[in-house]
N, C-alpha and C. Protein backbone atom coordinates (compact mmCIF):
# COMPACT_ATOMS: atom_id res chain seq x y z
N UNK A 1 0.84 -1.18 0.00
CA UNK A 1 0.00 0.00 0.00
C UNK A 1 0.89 1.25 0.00
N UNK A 2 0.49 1.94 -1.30
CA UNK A 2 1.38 3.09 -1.02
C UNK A 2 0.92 4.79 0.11
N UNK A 3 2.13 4.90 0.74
CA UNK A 3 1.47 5.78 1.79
C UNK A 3 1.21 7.37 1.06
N UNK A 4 0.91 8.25 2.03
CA UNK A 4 0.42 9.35 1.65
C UNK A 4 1.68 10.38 1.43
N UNK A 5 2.40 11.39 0.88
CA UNK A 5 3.07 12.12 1.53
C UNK A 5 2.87 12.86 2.53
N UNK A 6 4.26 13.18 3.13
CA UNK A 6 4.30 14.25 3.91
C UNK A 6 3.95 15.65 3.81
N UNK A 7 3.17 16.20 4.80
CA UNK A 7 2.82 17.08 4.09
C UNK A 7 1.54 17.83 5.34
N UNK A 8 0.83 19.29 5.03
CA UNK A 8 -0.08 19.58 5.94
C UNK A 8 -1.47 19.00 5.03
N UNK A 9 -2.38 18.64 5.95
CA UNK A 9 -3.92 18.23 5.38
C UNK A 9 -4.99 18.79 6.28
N UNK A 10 -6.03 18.77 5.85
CA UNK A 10 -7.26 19.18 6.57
C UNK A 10 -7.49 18.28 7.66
N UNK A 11 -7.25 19.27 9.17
CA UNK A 11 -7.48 18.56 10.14
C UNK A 11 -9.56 18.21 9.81
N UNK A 12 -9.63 18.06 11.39
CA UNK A 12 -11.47 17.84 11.28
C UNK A 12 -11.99 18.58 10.36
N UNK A 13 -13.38 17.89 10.14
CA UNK A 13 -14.27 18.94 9.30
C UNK A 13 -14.88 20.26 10.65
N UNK A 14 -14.71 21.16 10.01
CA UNK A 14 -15.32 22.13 10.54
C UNK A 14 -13.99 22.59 11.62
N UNK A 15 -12.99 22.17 11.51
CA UNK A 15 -12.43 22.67 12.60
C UNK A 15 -11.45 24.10 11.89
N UNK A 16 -11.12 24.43 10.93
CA UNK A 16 -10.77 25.01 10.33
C UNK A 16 -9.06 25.37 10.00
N UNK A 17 -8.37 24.07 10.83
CA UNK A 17 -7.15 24.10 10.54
C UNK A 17 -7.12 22.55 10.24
N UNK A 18 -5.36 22.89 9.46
CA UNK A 18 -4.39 21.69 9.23
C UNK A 18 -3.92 21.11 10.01
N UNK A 19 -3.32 19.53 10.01
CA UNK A 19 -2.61 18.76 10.74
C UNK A 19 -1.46 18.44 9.80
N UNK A 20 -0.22 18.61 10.29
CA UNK A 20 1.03 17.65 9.54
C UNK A 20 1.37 16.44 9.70
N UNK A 21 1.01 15.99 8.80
CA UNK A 21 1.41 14.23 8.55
C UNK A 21 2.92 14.04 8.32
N UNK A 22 3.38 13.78 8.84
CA UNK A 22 5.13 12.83 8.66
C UNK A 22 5.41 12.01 7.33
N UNK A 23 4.59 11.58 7.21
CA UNK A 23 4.86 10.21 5.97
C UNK A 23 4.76 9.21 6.90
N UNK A 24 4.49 8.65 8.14
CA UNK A 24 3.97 7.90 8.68
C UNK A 24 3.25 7.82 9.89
N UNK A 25 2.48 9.09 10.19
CA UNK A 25 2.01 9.29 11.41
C UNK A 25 1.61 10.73 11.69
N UNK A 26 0.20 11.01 12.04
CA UNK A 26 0.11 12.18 12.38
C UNK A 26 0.44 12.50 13.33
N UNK A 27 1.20 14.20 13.22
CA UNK A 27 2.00 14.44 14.67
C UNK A 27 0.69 15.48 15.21
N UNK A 28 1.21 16.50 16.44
CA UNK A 28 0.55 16.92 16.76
C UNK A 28 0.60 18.33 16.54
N UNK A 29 1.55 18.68 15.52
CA UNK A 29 1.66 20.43 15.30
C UNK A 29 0.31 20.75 14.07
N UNK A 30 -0.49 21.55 14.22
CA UNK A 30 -1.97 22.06 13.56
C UNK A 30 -1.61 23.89 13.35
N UNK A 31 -1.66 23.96 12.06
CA UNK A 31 -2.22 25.36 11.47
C UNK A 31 -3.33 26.00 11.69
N UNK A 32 -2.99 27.29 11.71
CA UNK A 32 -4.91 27.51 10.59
C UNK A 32 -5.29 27.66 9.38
N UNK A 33 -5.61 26.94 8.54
CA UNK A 33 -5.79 26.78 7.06
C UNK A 33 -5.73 28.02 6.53
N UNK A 34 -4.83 27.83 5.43
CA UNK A 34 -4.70 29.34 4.68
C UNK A 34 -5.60 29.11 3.70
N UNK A 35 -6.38 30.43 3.54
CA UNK A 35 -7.57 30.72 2.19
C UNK A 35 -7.46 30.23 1.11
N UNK A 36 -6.08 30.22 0.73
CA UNK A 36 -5.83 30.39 -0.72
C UNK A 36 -5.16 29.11 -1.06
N UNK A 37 -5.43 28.14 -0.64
CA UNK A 37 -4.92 26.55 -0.26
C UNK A 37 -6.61 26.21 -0.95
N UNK A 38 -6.09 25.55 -2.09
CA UNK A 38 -7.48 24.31 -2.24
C UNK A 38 -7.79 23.34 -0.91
N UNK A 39 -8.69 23.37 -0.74
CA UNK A 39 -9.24 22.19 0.20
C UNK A 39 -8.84 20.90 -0.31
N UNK A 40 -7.76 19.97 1.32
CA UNK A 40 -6.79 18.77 0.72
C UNK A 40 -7.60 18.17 1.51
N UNK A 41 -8.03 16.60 1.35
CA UNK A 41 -9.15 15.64 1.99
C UNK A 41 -7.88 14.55 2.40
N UNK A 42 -6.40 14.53 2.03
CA UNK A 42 -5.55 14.19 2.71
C UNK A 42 -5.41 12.67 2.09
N UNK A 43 -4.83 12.01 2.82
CA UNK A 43 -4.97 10.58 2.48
C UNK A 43 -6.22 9.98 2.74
N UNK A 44 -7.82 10.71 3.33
CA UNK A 44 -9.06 9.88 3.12
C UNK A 44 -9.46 10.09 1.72
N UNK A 45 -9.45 10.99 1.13
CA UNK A 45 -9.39 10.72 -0.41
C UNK A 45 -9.29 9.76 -1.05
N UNK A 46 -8.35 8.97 -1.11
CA UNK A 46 -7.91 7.96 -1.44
C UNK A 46 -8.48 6.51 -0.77
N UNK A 47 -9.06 6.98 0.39
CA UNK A 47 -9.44 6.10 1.35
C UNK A 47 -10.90 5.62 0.54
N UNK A 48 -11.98 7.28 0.15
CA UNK A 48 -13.22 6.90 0.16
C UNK A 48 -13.12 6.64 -1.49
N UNK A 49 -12.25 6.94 -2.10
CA UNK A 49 -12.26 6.17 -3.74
C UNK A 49 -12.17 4.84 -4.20
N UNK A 50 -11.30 4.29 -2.77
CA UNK A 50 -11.00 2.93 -2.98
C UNK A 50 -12.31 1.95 -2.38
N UNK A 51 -13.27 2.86 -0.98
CA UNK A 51 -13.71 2.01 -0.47
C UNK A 51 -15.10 2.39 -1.47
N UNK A 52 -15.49 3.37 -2.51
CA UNK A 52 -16.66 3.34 -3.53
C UNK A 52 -16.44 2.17 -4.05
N UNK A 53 -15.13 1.76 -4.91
CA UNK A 53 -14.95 0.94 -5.71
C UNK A 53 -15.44 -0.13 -5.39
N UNK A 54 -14.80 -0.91 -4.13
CA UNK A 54 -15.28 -2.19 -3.45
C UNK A 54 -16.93 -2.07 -3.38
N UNK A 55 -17.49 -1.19 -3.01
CA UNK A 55 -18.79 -0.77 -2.82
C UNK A 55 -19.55 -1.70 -3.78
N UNK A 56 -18.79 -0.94 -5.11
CA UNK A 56 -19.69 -1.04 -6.38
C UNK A 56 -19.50 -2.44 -6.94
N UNK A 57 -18.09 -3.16 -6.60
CA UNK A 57 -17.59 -4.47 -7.20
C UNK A 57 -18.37 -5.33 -6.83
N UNK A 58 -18.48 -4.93 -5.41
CA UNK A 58 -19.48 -6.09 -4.42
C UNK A 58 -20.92 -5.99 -4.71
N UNK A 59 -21.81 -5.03 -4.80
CA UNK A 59 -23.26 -4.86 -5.18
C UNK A 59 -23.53 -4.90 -5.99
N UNK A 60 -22.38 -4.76 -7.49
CA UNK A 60 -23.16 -4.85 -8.58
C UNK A 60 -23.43 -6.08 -8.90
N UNK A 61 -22.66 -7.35 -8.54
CA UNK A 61 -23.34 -8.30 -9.17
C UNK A 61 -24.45 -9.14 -8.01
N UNK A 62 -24.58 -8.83 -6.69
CA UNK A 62 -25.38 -8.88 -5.91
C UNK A 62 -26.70 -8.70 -6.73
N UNK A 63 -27.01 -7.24 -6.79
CA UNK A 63 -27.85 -6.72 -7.32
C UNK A 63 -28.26 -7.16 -8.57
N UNK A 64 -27.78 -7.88 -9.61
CA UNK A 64 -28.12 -8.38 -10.71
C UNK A 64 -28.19 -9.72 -10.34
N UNK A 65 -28.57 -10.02 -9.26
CA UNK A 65 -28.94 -11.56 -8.91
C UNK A 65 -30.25 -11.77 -8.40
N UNK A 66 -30.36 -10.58 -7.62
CA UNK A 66 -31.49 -10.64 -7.10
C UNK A 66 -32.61 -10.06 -8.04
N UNK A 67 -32.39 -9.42 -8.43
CA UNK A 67 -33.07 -8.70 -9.85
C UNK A 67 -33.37 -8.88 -11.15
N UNK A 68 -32.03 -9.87 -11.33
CA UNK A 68 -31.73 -11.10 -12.71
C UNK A 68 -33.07 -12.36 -12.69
């Protein structure tokens, strides 16, 4: 599994700052998100793309069984 870089990401939702990730561990130093920074979803990004996929691998042929 490849990891995320290092790097700052969007701490909580709504909380309105960053957390810095190491490349293997979130530490505990937090920003306050600068404006002019696209909104980064961090390594769950990657998290909720992979877990749609499985989503869809698994139900679609479910669903064409029961329906088939």
């Amino acid at each position: 599994m490849r990891k995320a870089a290092a790097g700052w990401y969007a701490d909580a939702p709504g909380s309105g700052s960053e957390r810095w990730y190491d490349g293997s561990a979130w530490t505990e130093r937090t920003r306050a998100r600068s404006s002019g920074a696209p909104h980064d979803a961090g390594p769950w990004r990657q998290v909720l793309a992979v877990g749609s996929v499985v989503v869809l691998v698994v139900a679609a042929p479910l669903l064409l069984a029961v329906v088939g």
